[in-house]
N, C-alpha and C. Protein backbone atom coordinates (compact mmCIF):
# COMPACT_ATOMS: atom_id res chain seq x y z
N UNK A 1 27.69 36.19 5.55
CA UNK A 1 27.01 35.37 4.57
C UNK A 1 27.48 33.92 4.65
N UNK A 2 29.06 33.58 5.08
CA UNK A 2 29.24 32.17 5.07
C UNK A 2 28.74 31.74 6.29
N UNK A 3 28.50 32.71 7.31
CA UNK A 3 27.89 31.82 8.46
C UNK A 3 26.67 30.99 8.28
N UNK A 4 25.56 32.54 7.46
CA UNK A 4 24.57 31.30 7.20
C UNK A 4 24.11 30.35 6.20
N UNK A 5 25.23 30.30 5.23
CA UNK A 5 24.82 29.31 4.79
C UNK A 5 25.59 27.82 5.00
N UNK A 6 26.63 27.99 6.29
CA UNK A 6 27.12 26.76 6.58
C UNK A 6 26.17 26.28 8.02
N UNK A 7 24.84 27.31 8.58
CA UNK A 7 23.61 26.85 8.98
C UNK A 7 23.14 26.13 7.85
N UNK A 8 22.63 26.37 7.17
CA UNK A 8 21.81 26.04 6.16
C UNK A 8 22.26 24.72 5.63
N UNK A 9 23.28 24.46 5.41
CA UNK A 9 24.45 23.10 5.15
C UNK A 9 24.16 22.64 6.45
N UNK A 10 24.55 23.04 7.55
CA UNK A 10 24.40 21.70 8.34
C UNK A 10 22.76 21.40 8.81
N UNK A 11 21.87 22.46 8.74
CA UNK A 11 20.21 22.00 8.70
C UNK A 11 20.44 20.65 7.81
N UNK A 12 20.55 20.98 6.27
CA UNK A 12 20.35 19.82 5.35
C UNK A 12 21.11 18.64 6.00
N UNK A 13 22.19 19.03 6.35
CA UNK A 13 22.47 17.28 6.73
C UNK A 13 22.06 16.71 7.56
N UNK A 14 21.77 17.55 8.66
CA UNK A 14 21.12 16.84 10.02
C UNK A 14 19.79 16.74 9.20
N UNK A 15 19.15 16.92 8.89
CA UNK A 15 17.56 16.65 8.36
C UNK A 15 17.76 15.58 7.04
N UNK A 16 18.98 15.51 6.45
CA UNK A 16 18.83 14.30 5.44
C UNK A 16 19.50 13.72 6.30
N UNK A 17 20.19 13.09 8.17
CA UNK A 17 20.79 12.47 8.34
C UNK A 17 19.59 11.65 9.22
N UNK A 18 18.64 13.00 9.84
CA UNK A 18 17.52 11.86 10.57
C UNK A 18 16.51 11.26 9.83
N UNK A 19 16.34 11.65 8.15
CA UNK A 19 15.45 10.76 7.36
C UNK A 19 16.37 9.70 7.19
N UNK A 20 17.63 9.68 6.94
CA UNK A 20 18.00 8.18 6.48
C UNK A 20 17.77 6.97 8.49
N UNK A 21 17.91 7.99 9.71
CA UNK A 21 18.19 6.74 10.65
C UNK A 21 16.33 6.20 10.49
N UNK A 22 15.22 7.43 10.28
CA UNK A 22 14.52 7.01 9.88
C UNK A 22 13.67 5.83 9.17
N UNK A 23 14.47 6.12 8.32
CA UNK A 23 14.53 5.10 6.93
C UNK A 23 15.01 3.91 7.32
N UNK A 24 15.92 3.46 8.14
CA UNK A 24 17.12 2.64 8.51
C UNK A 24 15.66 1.73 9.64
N UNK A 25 15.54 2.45 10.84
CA UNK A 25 14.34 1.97 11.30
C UNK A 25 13.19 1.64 10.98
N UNK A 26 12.78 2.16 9.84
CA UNK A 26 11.24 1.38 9.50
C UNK A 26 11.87 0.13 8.75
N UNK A 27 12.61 0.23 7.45
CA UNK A 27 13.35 -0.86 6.77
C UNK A 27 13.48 -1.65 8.00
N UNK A 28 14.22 -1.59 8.89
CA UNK A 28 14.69 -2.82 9.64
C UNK A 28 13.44 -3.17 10.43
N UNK A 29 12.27 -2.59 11.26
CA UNK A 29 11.55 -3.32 11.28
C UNK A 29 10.66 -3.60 10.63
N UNK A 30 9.95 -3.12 9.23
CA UNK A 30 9.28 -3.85 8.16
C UNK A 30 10.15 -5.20 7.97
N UNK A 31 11.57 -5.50 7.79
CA UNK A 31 11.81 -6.82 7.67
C UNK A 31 11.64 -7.46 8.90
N UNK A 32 11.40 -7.20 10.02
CA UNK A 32 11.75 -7.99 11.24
C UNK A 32 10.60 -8.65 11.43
N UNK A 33 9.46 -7.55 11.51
CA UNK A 33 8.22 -8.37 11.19
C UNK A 33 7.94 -9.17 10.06
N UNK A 34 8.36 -9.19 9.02
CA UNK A 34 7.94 -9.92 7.66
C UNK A 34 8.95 -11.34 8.11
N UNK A 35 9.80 -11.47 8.46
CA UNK A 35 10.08 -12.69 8.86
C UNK A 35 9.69 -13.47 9.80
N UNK A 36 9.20 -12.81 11.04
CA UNK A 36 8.72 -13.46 12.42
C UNK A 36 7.08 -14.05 11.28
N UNK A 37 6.82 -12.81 10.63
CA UNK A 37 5.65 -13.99 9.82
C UNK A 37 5.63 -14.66 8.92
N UNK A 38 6.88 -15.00 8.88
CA UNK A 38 7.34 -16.67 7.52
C UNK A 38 7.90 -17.78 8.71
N UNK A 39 8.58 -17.19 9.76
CA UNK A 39 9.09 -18.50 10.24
C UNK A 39 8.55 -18.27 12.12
N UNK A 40 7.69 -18.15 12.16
CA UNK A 40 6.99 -17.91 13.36
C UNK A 40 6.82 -19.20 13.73
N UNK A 41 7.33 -20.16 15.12
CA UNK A 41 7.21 -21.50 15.29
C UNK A 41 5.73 -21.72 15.72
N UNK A 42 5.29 -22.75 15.28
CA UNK A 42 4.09 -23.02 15.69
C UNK A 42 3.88 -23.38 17.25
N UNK A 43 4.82 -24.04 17.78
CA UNK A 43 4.59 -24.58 19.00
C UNK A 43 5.40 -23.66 20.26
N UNK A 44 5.26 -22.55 20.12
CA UNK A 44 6.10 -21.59 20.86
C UNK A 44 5.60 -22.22 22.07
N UNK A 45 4.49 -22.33 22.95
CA UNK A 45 3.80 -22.30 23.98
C UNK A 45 4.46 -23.56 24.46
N UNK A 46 5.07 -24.51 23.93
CA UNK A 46 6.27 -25.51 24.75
C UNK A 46 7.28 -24.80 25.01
N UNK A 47 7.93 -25.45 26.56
CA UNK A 47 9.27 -25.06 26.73
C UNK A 47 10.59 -24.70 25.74
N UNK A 48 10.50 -25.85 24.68
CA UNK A 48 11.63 -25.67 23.45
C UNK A 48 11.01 -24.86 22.28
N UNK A 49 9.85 -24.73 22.47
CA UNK A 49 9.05 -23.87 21.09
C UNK A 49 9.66 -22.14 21.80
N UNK A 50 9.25 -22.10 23.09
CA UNK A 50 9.84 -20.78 23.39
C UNK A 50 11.39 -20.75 23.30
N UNK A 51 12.07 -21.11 23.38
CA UNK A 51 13.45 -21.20 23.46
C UNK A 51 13.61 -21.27 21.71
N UNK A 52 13.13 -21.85 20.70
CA UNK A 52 13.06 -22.02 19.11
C UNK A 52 12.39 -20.14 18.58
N UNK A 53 11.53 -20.00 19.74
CA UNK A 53 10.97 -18.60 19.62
C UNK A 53 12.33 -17.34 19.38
N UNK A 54 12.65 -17.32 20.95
CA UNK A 54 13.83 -16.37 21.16
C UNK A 54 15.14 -16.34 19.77
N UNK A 55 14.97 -18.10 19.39
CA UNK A 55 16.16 -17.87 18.70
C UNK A 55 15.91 -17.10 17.33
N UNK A 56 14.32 -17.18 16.97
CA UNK A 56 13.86 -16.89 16.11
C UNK A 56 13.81 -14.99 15.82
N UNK A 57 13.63 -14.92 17.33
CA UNK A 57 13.72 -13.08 17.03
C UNK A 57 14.95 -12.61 17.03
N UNK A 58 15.86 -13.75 17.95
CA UNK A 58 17.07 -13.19 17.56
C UNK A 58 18.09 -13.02 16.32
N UNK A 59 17.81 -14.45 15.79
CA UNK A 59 18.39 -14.20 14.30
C UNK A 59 17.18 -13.08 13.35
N UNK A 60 16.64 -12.88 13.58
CA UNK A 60 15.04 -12.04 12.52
C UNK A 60 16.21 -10.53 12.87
N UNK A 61 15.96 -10.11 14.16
CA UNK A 61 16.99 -9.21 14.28
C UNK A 61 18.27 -8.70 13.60
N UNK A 62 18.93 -9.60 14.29
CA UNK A 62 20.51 -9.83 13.34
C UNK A 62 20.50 -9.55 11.59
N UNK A 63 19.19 -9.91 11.66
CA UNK A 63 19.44 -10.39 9.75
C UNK A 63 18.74 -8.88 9.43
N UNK A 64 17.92 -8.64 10.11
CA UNK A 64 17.20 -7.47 9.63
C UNK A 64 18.00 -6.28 9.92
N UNK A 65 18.74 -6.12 10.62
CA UNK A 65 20.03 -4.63 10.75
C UNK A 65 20.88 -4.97 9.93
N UNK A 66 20.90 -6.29 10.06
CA UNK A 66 22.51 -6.53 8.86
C UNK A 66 21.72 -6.46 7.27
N UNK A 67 21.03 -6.51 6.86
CA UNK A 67 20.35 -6.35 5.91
C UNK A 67 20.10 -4.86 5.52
N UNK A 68 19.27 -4.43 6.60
CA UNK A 68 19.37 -2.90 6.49
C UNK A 68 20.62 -2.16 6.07
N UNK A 69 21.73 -2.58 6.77
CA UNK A 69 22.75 -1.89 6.70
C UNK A 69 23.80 -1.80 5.69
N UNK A 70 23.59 -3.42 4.56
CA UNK A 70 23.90 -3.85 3.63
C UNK A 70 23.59 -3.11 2.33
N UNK A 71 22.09 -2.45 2.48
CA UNK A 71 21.34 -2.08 1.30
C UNK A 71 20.62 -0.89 2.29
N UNK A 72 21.20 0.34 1.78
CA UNK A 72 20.58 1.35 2.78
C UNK A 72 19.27 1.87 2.07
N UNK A 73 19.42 1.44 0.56
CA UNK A 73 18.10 2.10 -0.24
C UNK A 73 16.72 1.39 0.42
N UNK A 74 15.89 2.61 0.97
CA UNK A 74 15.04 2.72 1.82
C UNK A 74 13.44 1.69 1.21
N UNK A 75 12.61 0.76 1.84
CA UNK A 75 11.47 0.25 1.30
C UNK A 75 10.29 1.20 1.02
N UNK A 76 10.70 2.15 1.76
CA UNK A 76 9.47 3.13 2.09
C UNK A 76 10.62 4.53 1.23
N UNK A 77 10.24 5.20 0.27
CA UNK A 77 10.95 6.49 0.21
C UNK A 77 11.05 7.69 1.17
N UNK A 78 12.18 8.16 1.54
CA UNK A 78 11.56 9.13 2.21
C UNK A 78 10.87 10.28 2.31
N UNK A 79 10.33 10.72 1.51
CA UNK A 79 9.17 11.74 0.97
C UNK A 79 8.12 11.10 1.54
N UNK A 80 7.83 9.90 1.67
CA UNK A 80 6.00 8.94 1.91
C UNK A 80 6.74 8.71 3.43
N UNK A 81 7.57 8.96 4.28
CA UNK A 81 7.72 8.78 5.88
C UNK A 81 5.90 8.88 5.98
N UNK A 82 5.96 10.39 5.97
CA UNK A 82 4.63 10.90 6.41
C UNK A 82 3.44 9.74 6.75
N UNK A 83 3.58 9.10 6.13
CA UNK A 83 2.51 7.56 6.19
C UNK A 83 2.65 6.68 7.23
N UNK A 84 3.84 7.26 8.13
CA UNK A 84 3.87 5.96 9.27
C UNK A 84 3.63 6.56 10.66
N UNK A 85 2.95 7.63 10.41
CA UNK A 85 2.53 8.49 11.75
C UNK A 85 1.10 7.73 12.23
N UNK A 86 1.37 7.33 13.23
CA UNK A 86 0.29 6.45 14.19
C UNK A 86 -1.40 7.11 13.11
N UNK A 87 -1.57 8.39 13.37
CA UNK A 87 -2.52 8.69 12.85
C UNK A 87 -3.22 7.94 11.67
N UNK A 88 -2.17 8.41 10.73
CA UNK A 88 -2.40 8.20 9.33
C UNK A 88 -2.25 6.49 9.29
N UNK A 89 -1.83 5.89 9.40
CA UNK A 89 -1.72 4.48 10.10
C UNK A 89 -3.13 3.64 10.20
N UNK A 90 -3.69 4.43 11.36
CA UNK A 90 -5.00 4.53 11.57
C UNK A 90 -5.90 4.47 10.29
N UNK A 91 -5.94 6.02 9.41
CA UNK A 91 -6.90 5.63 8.44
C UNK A 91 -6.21 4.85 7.34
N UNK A 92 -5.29 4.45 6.98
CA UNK A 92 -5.05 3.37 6.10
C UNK A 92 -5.76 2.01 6.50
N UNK A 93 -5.83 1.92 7.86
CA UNK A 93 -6.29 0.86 8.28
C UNK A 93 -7.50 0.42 8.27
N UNK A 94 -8.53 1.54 8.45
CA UNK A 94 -9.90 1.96 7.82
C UNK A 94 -10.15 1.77 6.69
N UNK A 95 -9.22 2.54 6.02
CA UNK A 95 -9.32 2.63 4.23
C UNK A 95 -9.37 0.77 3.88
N UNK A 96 -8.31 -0.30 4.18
CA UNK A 96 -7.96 -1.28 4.34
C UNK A 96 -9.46 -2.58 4.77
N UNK A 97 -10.29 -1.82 5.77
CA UNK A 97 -11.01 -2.91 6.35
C UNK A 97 -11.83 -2.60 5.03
N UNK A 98 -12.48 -1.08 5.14
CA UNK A 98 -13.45 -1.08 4.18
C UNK A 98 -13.06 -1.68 2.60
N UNK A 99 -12.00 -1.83 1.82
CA UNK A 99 -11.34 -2.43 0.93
C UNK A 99 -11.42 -3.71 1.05
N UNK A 100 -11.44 -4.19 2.23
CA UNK A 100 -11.60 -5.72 2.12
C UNK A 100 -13.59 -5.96 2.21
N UNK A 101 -14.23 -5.31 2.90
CA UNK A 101 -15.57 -5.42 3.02
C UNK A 101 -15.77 -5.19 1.51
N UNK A 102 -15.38 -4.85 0.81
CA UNK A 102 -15.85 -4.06 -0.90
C UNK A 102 -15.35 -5.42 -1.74
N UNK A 103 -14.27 -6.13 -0.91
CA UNK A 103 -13.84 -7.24 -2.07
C UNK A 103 -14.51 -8.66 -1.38
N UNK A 104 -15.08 -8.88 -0.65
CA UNK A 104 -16.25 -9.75 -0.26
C UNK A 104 -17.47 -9.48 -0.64
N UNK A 105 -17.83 -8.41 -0.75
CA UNK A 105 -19.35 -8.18 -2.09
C UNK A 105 -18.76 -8.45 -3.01
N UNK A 106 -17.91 -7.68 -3.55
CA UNK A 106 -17.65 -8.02 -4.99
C UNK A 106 -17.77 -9.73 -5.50
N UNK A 107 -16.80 -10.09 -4.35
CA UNK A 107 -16.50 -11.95 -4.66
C UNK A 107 -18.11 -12.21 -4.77
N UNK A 108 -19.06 -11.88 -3.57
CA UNK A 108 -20.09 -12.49 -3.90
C UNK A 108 -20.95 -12.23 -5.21
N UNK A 109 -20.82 -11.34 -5.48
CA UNK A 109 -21.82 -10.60 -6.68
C UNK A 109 -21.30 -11.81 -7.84
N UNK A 110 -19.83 -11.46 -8.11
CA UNK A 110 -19.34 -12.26 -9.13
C UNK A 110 -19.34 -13.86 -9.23
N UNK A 111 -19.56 -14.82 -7.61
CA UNK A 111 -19.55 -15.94 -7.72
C UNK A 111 -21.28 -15.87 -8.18
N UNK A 112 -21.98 -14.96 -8.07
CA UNK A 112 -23.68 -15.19 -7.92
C UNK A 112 -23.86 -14.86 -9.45
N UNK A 113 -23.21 -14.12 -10.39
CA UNK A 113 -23.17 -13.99 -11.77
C UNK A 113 -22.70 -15.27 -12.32
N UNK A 114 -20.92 -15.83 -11.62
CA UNK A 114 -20.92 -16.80 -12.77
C UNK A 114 -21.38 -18.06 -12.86
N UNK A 115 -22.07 -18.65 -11.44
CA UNK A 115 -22.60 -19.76 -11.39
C UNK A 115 -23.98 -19.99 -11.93
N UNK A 116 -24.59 -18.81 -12.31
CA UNK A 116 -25.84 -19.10 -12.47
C UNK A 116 -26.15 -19.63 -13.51
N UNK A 117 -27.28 -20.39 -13.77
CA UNK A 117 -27.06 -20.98 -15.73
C UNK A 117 -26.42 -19.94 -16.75
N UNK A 118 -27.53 -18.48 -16.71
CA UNK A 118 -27.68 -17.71 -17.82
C UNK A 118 -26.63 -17.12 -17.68
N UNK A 119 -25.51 -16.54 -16.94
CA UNK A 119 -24.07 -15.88 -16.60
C UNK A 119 -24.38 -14.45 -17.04
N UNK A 120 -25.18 -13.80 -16.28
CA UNK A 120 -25.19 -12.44 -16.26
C UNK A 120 -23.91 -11.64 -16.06
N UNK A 121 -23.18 -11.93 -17.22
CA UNK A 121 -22.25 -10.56 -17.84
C UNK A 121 -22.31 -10.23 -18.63
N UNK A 122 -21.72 -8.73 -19.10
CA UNK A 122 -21.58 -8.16 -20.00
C UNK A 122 -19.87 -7.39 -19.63
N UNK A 123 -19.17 -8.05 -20.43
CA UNK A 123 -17.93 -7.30 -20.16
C UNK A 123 -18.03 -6.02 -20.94
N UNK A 124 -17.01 -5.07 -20.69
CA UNK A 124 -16.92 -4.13 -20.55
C UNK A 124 -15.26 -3.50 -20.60
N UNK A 125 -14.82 -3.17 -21.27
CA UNK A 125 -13.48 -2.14 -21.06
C UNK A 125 -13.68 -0.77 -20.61
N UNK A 126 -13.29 0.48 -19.97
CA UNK A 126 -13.65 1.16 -20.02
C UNK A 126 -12.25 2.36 -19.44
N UNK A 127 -12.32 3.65 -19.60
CA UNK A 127 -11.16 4.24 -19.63
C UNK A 127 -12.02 5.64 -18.64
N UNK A 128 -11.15 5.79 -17.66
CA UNK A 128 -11.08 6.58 -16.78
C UNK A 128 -10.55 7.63 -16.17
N UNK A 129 -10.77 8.68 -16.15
CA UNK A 129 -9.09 9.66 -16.11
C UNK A 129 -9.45 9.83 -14.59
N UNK A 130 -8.28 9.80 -13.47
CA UNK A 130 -8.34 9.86 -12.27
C UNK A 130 -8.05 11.50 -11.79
N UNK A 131 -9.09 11.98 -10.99
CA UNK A 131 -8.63 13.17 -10.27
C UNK A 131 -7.18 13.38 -9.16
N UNK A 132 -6.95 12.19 -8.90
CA UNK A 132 -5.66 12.27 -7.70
C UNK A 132 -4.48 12.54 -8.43
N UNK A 133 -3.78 13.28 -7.22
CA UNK A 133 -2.91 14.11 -8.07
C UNK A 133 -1.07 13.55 -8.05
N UNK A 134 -1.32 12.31 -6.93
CA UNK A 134 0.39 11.68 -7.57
C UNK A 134 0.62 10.11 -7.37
N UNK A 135 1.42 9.91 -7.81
CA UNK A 135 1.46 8.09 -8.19
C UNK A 135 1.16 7.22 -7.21
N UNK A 136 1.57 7.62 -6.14
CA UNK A 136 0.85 6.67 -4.77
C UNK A 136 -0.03 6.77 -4.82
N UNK A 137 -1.06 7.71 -4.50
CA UNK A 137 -2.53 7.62 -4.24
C UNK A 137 -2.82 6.76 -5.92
N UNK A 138 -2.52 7.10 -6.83
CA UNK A 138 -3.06 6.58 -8.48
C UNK A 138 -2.98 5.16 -8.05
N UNK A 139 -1.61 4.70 -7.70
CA UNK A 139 -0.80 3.26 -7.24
C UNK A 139 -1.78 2.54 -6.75
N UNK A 140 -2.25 3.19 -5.19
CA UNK A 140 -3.42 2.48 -4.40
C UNK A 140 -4.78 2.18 -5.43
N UNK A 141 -5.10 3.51 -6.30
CA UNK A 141 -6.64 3.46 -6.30
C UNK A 141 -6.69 1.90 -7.91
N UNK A 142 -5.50 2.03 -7.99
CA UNK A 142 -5.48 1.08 -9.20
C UNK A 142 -5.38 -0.34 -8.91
N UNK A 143 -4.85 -0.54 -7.74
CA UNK A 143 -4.56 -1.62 -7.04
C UNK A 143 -5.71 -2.32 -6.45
N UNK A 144 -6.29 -1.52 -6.00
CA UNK A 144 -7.81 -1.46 -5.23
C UNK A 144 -8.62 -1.57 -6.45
N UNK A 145 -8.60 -1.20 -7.05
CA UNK A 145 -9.23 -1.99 -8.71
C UNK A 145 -9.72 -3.18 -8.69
N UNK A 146 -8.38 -3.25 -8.94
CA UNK A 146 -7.29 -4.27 -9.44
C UNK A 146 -8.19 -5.93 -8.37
N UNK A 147 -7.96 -5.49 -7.31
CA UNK A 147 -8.28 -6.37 -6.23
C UNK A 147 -9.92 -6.75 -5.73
N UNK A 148 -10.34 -5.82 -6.24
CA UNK A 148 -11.58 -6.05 -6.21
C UNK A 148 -12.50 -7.50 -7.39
N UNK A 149 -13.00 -8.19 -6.72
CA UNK A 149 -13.56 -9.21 -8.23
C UNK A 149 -14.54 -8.69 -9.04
N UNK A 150 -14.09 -8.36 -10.39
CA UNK A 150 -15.02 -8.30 -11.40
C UNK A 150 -14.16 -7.17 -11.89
N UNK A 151 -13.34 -6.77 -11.39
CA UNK A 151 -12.85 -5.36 -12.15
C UNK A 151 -11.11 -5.76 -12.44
N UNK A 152 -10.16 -5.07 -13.29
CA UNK A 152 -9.41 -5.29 -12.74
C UNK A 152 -8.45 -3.77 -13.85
N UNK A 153 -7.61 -3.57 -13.29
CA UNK A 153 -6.64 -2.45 -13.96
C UNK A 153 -6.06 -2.59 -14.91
N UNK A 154 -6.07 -2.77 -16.20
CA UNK A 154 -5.59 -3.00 -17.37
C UNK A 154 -4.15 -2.09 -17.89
N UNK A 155 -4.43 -1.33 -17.56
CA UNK A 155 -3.21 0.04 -18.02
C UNK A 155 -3.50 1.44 -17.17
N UNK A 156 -2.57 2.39 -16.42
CA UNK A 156 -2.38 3.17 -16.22
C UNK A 156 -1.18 4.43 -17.04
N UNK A 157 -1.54 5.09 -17.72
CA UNK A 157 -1.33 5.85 -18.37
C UNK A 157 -1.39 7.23 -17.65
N UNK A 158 0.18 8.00 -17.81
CA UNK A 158 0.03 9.05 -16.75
C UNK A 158 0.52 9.67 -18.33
N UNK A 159 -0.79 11.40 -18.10
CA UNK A 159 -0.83 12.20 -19.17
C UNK A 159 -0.34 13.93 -18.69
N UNK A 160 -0.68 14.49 -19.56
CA UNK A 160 0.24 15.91 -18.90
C UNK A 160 -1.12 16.72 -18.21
N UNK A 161 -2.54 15.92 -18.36
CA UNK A 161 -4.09 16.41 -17.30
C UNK A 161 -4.04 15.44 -16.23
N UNK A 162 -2.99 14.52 -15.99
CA UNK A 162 -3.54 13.42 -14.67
C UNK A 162 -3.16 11.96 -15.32
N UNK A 163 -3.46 11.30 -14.77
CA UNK A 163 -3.56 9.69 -14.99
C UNK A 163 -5.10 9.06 -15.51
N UNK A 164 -4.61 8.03 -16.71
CA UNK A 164 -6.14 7.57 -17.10
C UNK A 164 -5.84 5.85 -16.96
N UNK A 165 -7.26 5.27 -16.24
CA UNK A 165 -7.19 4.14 -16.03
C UNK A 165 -7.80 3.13 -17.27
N UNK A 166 -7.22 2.26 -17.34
CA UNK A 166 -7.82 1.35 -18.58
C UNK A 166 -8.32 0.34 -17.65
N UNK A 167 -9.77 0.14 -17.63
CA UNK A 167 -10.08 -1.02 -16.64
C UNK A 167 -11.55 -1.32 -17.35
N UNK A 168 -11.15 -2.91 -16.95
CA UNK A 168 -11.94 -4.10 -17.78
C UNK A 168 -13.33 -4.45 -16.55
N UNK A 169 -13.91 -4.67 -16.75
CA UNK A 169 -15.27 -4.94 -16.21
C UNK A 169 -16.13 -6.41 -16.24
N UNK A 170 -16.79 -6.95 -15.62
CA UNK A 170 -17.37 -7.74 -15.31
C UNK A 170 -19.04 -7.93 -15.94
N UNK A 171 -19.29 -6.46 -15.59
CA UNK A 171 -20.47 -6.26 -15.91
C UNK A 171 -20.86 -5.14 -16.44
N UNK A 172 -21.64 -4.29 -17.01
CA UNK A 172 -22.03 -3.03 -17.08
C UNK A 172 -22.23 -2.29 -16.14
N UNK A 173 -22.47 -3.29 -15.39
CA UNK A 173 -23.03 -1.64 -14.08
C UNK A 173 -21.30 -1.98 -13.10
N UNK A 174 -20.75 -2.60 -13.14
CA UNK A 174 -19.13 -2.40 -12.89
C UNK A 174 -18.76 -1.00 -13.57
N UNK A 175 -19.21 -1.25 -14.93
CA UNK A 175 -18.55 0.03 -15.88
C UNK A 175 -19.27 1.25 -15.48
N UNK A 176 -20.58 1.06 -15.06
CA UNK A 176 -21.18 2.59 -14.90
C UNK A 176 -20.26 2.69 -13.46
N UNK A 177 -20.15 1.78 -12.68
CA UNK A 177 -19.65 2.20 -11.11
C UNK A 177 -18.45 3.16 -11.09
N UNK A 178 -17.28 2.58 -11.74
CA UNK A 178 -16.17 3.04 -12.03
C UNK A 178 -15.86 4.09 -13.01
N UNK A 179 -16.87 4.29 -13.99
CA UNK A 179 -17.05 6.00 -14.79
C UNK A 179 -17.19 6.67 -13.76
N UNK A 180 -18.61 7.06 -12.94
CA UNK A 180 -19.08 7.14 -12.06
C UNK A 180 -17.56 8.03 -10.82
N UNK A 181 -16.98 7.26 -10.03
CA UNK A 181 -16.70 6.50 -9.36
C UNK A 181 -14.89 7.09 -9.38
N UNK A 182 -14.73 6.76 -10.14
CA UNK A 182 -13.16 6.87 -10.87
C UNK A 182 -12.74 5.40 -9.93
N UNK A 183 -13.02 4.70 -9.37
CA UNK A 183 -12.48 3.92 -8.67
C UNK A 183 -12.68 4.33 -7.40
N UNK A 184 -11.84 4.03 -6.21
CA UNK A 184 -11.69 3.95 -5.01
C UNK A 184 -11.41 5.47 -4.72
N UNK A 185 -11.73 6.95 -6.00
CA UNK A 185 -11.00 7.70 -5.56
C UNK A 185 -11.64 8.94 -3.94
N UNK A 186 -12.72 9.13 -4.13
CA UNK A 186 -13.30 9.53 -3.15
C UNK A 186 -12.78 9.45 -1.62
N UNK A 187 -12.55 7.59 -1.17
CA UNK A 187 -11.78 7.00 -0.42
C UNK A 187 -10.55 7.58 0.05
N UNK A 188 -9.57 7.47 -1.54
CA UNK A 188 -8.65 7.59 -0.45
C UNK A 188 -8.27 9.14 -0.82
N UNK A 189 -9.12 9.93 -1.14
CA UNK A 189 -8.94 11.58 -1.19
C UNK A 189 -9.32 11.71 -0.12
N UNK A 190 -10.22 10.92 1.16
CA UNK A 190 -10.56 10.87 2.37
C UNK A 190 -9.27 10.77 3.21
N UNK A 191 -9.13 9.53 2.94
CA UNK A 191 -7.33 9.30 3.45
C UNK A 191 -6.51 10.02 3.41
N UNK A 192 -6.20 10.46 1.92
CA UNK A 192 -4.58 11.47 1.95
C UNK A 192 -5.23 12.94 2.60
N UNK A 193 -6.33 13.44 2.24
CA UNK A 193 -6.39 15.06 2.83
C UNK A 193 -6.25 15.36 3.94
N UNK A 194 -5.90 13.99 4.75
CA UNK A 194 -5.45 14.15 6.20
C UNK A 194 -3.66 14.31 6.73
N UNK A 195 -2.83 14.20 5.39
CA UNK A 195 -1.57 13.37 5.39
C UNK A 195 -0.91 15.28 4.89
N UNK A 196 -1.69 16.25 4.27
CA UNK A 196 -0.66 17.22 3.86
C UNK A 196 -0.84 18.38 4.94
């Protein structure tokens, strides 16, 4: 009996030891990239812009392991890893274009409402209970709200049937969309039923 459960002990550690190098690697390059895109030199394509380049990935580097290593608490939890598999990657990225195609109608609808003399709105509050079943996906579909023009997320309220959205409206037929609609949830129930 102690044999297997000092298997069982060392499973857990080796499996909580490769989520943290895990963890350690996406953290360090989520920062590595987030800095090469704040201080990315403009003039790399000169001799000293490339040489300003190198020095640039090299300190981005440096700072981003030493950073990592400083603060091991992970950007990404490790329960949501699952999200950085090339695949799933993929349809976030989908989910993402179409999210931005949805917030360029929107902008237009709403610049074509408020410029016009008569300002065809009718605001609207309206309360929503979401079918998705945990705070990330809720997180996204509220966000995606949120981001869209004419709508935006007022309150999320998580109840002991689900999560209910408090969201403000632009127009009435915003409000029928999102009764309707629950939001973006359809979407990304598209997205996650690929992720379990």
């Amino acid at each position: 009996m102690y044999f297997f459960s000092k298997i069982q002990y060392l499973m857990r550690t080796t499996r909580t030891g490769e989520i943290q190098r895990q963890s350690f690697l996406v953290q360090t390059i989520i920062l590595f990239l987030f800095w090469l895109a704040i201080s990315f030199p403009p003039d790399f394509a000169t001799p000293i812009g490339f040489l300003n380049l190198i020095q640039h990935v090299i300190v981005g580097l440096v700072l981003a392991v030493l950073v990592s290593s400083l603060f091991p608490q992970s950007i990404i939890p490790p329960e949501e890893l699952y999200l950085l598999k090339p695949s799933n990657l993929f349809r976030i990225f989908l989910y993402s274009i179409r999210l931005t195609w949805d917030i360029l109608l929107a902008g237009i609808d709403v610049a074509n409402r408020v410029l016009r003399i008569n300002m065809r709105i009718s605001p609207a509050i309206v309360q929503v209970k979401s079918p998705l079943p945990d705070a990330l996906q809720n997180t996204i579909n509220a966000n995606s709200i949120t981001l869209t023009p004419g709508t935006i997320t007022i309150d999320v309220e998580k109840t002991a049937e689900g999560y209910i959205f408090t969201v403000h409206c632009i127009s009435q037929e915003n409000a029928e969309s999102i009764l309707k609609d629950a939001g973006f949830v359809k979407r990304i129930q598209k997205v996650f039923r690929w992720f379990f």
